[in-house]
Protein backbone atom coordinates (compact mmCIF):
# COMPACT_ATOMS: atom_id res chain seq x y z
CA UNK A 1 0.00 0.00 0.00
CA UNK A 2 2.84 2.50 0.76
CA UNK A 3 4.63 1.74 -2.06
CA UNK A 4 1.37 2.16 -4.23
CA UNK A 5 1.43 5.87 -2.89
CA UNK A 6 4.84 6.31 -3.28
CA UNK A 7 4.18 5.16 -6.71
CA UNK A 8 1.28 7.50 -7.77
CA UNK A 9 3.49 10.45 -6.01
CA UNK A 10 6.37 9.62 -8.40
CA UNK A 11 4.35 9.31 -11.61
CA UNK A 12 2.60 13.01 -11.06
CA UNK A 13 6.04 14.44 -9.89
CA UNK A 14 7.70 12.99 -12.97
CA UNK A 15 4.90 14.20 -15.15
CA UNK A 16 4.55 17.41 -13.73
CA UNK A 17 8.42 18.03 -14.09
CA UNK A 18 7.75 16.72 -17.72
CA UNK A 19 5.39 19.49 -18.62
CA UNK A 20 7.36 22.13 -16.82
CA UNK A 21 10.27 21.32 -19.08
CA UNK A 22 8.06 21.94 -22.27
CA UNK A 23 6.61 24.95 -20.68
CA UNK A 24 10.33 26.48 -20.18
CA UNK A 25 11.46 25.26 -23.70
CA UNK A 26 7.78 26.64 -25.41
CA UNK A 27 9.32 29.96 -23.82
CA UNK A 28 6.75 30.19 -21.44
CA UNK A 29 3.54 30.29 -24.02
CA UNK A 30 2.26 27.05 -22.79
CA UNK A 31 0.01 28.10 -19.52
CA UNK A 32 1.28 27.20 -15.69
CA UNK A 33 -1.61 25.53 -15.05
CA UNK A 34 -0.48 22.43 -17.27
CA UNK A 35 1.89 21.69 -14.89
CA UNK A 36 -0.49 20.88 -12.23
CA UNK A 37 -3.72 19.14 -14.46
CA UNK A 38 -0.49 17.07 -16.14
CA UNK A 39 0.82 15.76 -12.86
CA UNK A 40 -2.68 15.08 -11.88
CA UNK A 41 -3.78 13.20 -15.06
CA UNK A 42 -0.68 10.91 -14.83
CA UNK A 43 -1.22 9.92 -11.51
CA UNK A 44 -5.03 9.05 -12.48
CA UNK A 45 -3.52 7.37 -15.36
CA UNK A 46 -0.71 5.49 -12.89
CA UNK A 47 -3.66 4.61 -10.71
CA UNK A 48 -5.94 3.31 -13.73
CA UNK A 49 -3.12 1.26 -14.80
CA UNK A 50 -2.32 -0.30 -11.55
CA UNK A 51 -6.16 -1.42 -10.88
CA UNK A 52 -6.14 -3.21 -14.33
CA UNK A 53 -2.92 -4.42 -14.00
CA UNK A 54 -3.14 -6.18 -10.24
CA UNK A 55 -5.78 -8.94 -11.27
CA UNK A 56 -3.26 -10.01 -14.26
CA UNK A 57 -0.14 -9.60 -12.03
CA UNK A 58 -1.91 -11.76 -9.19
CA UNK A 59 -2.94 -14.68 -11.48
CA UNK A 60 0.59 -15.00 -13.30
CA UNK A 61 2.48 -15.34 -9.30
CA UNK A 62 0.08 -18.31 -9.20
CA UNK A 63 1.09 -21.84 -9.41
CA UNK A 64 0.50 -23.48 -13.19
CA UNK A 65 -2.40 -25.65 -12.46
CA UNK A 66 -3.97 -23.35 -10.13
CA UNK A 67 -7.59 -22.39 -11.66
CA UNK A 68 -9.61 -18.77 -11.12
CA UNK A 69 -13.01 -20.17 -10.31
CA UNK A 70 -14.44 -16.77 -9.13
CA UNK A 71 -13.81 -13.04 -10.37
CA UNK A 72 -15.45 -10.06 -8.71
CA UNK A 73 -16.05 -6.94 -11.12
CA UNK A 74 -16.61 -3.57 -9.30
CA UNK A 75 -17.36 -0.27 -10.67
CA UNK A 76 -16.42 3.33 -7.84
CA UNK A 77 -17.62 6.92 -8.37
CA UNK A 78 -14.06 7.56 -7.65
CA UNK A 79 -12.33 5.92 -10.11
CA UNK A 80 -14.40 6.75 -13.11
CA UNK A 81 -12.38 4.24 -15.79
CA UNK A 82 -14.29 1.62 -14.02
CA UNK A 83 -17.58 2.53 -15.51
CA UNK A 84 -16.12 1.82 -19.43
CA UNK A 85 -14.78 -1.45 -18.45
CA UNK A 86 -15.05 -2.97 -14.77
CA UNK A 87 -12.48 -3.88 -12.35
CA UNK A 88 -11.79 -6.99 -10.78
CA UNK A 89 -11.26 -6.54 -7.66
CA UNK A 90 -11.15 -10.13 -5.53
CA UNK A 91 -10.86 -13.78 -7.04
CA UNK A 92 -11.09 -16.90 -5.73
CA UNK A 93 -8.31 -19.42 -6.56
CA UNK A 94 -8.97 -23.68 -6.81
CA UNK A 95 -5.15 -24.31 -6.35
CA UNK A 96 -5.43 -27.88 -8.23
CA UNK A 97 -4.90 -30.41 -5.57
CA UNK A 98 -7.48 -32.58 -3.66
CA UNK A 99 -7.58 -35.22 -1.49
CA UNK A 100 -10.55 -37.81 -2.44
CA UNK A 101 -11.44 -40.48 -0.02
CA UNK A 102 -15.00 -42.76 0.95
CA UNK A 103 -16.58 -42.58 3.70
CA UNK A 104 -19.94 -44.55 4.16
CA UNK A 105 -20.35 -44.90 0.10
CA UNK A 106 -20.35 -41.43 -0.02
CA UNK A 107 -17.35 -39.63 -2.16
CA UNK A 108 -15.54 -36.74 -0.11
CA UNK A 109 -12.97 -34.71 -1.64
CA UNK A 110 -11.00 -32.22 0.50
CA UNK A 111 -9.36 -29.43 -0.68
CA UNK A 112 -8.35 -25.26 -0.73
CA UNK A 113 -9.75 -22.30 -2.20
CA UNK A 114 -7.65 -18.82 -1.57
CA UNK A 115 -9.84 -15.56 -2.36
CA UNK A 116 -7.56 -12.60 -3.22
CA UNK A 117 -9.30 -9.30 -2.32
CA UNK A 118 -7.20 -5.55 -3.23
CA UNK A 119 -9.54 -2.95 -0.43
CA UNK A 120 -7.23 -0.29 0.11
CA UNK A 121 -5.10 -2.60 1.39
CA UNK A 122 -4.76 -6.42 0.02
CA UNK A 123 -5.75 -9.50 1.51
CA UNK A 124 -6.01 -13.09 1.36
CA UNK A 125 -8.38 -15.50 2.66
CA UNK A 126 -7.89 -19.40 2.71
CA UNK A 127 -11.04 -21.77 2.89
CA UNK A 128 -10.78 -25.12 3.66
CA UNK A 129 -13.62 -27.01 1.59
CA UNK A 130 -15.26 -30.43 1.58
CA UNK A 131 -17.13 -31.52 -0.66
CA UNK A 132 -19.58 -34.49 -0.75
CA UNK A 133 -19.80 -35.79 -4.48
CA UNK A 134 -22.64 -38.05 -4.10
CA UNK A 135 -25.07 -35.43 -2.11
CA UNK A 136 -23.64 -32.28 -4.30
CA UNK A 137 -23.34 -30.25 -0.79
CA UNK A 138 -20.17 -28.62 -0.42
CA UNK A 139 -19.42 -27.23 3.21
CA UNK A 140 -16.55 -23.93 3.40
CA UNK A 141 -14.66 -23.03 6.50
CA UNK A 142 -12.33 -20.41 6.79
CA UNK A 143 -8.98 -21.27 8.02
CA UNK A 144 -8.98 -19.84 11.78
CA UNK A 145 -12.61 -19.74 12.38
CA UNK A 146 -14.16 -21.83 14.46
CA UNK A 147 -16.56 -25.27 13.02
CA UNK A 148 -19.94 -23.84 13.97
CA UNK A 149 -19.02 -20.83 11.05
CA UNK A 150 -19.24 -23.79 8.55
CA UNK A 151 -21.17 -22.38 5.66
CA UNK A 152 -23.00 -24.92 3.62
CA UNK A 153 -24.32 -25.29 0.36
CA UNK A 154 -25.88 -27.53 -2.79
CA UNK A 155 -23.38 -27.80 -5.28
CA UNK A 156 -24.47 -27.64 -9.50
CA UNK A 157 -23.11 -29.83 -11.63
CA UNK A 158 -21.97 -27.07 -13.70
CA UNK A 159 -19.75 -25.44 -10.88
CA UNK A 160 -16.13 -25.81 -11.94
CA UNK A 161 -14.93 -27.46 -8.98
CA UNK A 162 -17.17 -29.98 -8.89
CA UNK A 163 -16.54 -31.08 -12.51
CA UNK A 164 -12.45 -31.09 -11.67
CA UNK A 165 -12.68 -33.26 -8.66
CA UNK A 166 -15.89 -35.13 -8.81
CA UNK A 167 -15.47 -36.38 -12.70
């Protein structure tokens, strides 16, 4: 997060020092107020980048057969480049390993889901999820909570996880 400022602070110095350099060699006919609105539209720029840029950057520090089984778009009043194309701001993340076992003819297959969220400051949650095959109920806890937060719910046959590790 502080490097993200420091970041943004950079980009509209460097821009504004940019624009002050062709205001001096214009001979002073561009306007002083460029200086400013320039440093200001590269940081917006900066910070439009890095919002498209940290769902991309995420996924490719993920292990190869990891699979993105959830994206959230989000739209803000203050970041208007949202509104022409949506950001994704939290994912969850199936990272390809399961552990399938029986248990009174019923197929149960454990494994971990890790949802990504970028708030003003990142974070990462990891769920540990069983899921019963035969019944199509899948039942998430989140790694530190206690058992009676156990959220459960019926599973679709066309939910991506359950065609991985049930098929």
């Amino acid at each position: 997060m502080i490097w993200h400022l420091f970041a943004v602070l950079m980009v509209g110095l460097c821009g504004g020092a940019f624009l002050h350099l062709l205001r001096k060699l214009s001979g002073g006919r561009l306007p002083k107020w460029i200086i400013s609105a320039g440093a200001g539209v590269c940081m917006f720029g900066y910070h439009a980048y890095y919002d498209y840029d940290w769902y991309e950057f995420k996924v490719s520090q993920l292990p190869a057969d990891s699979i993105v089984i959830y994206e959230k778009h989000t739209t803000s009043f203050f970041k208007p480049w949202s509104y022409i194309s949506p950001v994704v701001n939290a994912f969850t993340v199936f990272d390809g390993t399961s552990k399938r076992s029986e248990q009174n003819h019923q197929i149960l297959v454990e494994y971990f889901t890790y949802h990504f969220m970028k708030d003003p400051a990142e974070r990462q949650i990891i769920f540990e999820v069983i899921l019963n095959c035969t019944t199509q109920e899948r039942a998430t806890l989140e790694k530190g909570k206690p058992v009676s937060d156990t959220k459960f719910d019926k599973v679709q046959t066309t939910d991506k996880v359950y065609q991985l590790v049930c098929n």
